[in-house]
N, C-alpha and C. Protein backbone atom coordinates (compact mmCIF):
# COMPACT_ATOMS: atom_id res chain seq x y z
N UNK A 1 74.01 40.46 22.84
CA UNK A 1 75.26 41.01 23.34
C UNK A 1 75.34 40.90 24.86
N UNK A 2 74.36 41.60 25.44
CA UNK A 2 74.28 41.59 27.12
C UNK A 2 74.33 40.01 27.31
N UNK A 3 73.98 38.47 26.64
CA UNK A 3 74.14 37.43 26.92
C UNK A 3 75.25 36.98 27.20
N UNK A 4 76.12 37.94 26.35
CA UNK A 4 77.47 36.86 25.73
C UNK A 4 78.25 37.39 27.08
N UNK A 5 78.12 38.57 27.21
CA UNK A 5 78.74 39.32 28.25
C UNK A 5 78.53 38.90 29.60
N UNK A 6 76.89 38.39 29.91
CA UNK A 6 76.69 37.75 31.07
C UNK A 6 77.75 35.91 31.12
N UNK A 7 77.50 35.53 30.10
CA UNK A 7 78.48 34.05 30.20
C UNK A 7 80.03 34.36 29.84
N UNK A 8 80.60 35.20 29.64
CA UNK A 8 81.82 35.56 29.86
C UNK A 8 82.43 35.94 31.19
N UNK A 9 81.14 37.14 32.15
CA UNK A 9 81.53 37.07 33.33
C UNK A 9 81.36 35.90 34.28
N UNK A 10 80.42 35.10 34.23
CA UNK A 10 80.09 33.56 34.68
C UNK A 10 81.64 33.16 34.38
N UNK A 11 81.82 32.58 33.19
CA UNK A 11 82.87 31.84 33.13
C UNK A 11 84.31 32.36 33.83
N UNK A 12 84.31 33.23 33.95
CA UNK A 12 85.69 34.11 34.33
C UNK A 12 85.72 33.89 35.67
N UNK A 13 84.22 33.91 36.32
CA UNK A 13 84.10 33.48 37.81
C UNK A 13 84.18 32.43 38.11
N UNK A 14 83.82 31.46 37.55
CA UNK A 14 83.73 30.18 37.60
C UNK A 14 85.37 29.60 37.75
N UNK A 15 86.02 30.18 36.25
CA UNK A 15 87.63 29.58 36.64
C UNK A 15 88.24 30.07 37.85
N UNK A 16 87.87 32.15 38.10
CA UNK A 16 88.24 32.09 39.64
C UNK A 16 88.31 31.59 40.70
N UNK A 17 87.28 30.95 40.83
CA UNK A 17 86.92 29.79 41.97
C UNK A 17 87.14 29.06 42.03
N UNK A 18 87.20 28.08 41.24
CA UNK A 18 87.92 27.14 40.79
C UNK A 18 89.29 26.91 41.00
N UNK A 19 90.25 27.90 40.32
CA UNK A 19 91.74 27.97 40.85
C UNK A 19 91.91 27.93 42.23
N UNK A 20 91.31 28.45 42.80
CA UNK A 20 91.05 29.13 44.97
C UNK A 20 91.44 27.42 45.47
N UNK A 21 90.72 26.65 44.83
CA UNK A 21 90.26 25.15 45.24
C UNK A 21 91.50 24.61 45.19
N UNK A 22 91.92 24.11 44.12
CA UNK A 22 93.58 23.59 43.53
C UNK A 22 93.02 21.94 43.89
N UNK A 23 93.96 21.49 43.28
CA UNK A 23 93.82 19.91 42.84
C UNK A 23 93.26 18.72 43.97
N UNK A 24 94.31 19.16 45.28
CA UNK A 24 94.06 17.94 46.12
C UNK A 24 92.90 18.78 47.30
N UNK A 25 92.30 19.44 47.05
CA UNK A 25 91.18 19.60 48.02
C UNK A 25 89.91 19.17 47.99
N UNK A 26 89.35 18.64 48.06
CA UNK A 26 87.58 18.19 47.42
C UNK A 26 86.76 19.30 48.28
N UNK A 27 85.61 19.04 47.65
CA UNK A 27 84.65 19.93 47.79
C UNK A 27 83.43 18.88 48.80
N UNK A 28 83.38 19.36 49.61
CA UNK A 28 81.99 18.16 50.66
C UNK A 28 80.50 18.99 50.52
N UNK A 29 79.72 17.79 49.96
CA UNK A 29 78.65 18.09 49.40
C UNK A 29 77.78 18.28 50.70
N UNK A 30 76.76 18.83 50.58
CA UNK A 30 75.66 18.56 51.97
C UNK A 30 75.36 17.02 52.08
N UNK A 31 75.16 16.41 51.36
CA UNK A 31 74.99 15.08 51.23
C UNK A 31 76.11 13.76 52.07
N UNK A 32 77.07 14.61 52.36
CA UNK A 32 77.92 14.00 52.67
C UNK A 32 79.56 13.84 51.75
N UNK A 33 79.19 13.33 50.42
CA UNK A 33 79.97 13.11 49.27
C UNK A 33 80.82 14.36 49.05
N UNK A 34 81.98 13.87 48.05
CA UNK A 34 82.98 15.00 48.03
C UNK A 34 82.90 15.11 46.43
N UNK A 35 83.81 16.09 45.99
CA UNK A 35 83.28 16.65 44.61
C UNK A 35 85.14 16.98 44.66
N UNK A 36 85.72 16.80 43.33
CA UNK A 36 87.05 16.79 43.04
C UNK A 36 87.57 17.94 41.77
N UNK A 37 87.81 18.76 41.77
CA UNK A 37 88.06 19.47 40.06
C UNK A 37 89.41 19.08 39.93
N UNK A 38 89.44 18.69 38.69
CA UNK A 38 91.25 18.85 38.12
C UNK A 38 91.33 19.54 37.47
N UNK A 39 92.72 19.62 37.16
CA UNK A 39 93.14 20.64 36.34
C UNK A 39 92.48 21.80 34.93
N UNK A 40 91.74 20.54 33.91
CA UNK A 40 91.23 20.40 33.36
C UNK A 40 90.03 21.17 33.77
N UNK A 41 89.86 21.23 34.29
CA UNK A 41 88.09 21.51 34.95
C UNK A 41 87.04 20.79 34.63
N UNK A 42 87.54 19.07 34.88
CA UNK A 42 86.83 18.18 34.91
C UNK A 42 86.40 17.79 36.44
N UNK A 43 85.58 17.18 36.47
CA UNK A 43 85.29 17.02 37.85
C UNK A 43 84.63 15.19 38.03
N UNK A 44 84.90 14.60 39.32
CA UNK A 44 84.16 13.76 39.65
C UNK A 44 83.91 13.77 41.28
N UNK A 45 83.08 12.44 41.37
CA UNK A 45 82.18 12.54 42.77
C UNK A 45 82.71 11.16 43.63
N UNK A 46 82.90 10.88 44.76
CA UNK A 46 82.71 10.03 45.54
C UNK A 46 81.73 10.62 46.49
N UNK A 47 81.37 9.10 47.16
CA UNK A 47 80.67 9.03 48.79
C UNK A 47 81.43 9.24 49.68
N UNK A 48 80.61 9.28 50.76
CA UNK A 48 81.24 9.48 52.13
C UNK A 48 82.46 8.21 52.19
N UNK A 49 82.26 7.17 51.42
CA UNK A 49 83.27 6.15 52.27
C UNK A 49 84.29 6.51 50.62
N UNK A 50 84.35 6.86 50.13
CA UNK A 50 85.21 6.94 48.92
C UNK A 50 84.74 6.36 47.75
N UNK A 51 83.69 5.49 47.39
CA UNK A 51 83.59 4.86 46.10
C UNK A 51 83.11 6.02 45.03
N UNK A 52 82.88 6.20 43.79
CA UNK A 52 82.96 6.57 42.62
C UNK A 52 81.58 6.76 42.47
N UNK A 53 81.00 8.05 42.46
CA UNK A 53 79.65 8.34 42.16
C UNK A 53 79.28 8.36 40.23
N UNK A 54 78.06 8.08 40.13
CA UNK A 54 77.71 8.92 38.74
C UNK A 54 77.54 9.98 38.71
N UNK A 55 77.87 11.20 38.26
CA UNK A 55 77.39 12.11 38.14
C UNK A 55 76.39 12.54 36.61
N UNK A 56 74.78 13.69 37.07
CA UNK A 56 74.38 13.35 36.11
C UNK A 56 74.25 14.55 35.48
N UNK A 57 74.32 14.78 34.19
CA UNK A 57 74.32 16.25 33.98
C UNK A 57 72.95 17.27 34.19
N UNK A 58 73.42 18.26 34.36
CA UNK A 58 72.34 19.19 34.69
C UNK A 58 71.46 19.46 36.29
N UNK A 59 72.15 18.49 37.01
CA UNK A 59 71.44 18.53 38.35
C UNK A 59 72.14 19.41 39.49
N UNK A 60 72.01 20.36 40.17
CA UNK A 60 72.22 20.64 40.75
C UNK A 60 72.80 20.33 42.29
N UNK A 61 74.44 20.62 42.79
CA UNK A 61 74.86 20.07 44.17
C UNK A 61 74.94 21.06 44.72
N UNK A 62 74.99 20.85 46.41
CA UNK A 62 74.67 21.74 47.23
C UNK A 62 75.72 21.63 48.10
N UNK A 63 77.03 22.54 47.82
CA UNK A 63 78.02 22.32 48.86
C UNK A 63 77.92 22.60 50.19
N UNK A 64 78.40 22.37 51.36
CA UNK A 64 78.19 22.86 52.49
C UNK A 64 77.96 23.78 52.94
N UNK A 65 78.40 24.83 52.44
CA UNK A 65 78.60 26.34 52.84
C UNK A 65 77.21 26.84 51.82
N UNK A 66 76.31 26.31 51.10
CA UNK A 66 75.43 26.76 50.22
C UNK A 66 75.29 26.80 48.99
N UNK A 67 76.67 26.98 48.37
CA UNK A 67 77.16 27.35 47.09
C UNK A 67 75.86 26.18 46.50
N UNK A 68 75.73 26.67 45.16
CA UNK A 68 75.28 26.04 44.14
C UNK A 68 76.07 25.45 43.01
N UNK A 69 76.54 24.40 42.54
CA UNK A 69 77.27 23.92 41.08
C UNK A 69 76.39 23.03 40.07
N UNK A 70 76.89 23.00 39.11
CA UNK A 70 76.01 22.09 38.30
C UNK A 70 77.36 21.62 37.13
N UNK A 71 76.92 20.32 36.85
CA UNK A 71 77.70 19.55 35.95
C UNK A 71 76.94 19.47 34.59
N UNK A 72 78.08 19.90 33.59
CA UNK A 72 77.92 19.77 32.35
C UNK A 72 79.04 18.99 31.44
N UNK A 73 78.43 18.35 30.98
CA UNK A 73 80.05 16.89 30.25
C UNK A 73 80.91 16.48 31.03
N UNK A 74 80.75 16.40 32.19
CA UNK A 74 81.73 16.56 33.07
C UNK A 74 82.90 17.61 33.81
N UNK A 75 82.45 18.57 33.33
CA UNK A 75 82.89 20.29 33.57
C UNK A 75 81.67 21.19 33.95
N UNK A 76 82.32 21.83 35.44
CA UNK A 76 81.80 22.80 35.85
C UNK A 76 80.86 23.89 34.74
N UNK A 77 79.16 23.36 35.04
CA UNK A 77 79.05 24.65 33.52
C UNK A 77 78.34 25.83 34.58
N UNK A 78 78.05 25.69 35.73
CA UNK A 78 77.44 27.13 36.82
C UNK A 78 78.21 26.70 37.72
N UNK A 79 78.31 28.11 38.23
CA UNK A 79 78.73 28.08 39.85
C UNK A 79 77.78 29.39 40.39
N UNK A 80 77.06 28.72 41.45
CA UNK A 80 76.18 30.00 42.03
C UNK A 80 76.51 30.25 43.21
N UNK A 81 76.86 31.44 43.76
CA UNK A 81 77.47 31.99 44.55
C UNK A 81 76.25 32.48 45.66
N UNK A 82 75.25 32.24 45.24
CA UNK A 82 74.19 32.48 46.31
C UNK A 82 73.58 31.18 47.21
N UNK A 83 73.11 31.58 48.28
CA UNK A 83 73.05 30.62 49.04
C UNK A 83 71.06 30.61 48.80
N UNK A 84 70.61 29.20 49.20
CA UNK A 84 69.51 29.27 49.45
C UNK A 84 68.75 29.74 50.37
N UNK A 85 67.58 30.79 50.04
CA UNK A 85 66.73 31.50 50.89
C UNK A 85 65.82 30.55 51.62
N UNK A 86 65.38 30.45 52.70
CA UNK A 86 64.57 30.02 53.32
C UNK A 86 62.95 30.23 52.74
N UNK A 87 61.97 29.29 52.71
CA UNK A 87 60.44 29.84 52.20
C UNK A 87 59.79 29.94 53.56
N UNK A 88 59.96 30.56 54.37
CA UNK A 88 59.28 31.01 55.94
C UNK A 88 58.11 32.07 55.48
């Protein structure tokens, strides 16, 4: 029960954030590359110069600001809202 409840609030957050974004904004990866959601809450990747990335499932991107996402079928399946801690 406490599972279903934890991926219900995930998902609810996930579309929140998601909507914030809206169609023509991309997302700039630390890497450089940009990250696109549509409508759908499908997503794809270009490079810095624009060409068409693979994306692979299950790997983790690291947007600028920290955020954490991860791709599943091609839809947003995490969004982590925490930033990475330093190991000092």
């Amino acid at each position: 029960m406490k599972k279903s409840i934890f991926i219900l609030l995930l998902t609810s957050a996930l579309y929140a954030g998601a909507a914030d974004i809206g169609n023509d904004q991309p997302l700039r990866l630390k890497d450089g590359s940009y990250l696109f959601i549509s409508e759908d809450d499908t997503m794809r990747m270009v490079d810095k110069d624009g060409r068409p990335l693979q994306m692979k499932d299950g790997v983790e991107m690291e947007l600028e600001d920290g955020t954490l996402i991860m791709m599943k079928n091609k839809k947003i399946w995490r969004h982590d809202h925490r930033k990475h801690k330093s190991l000092n």
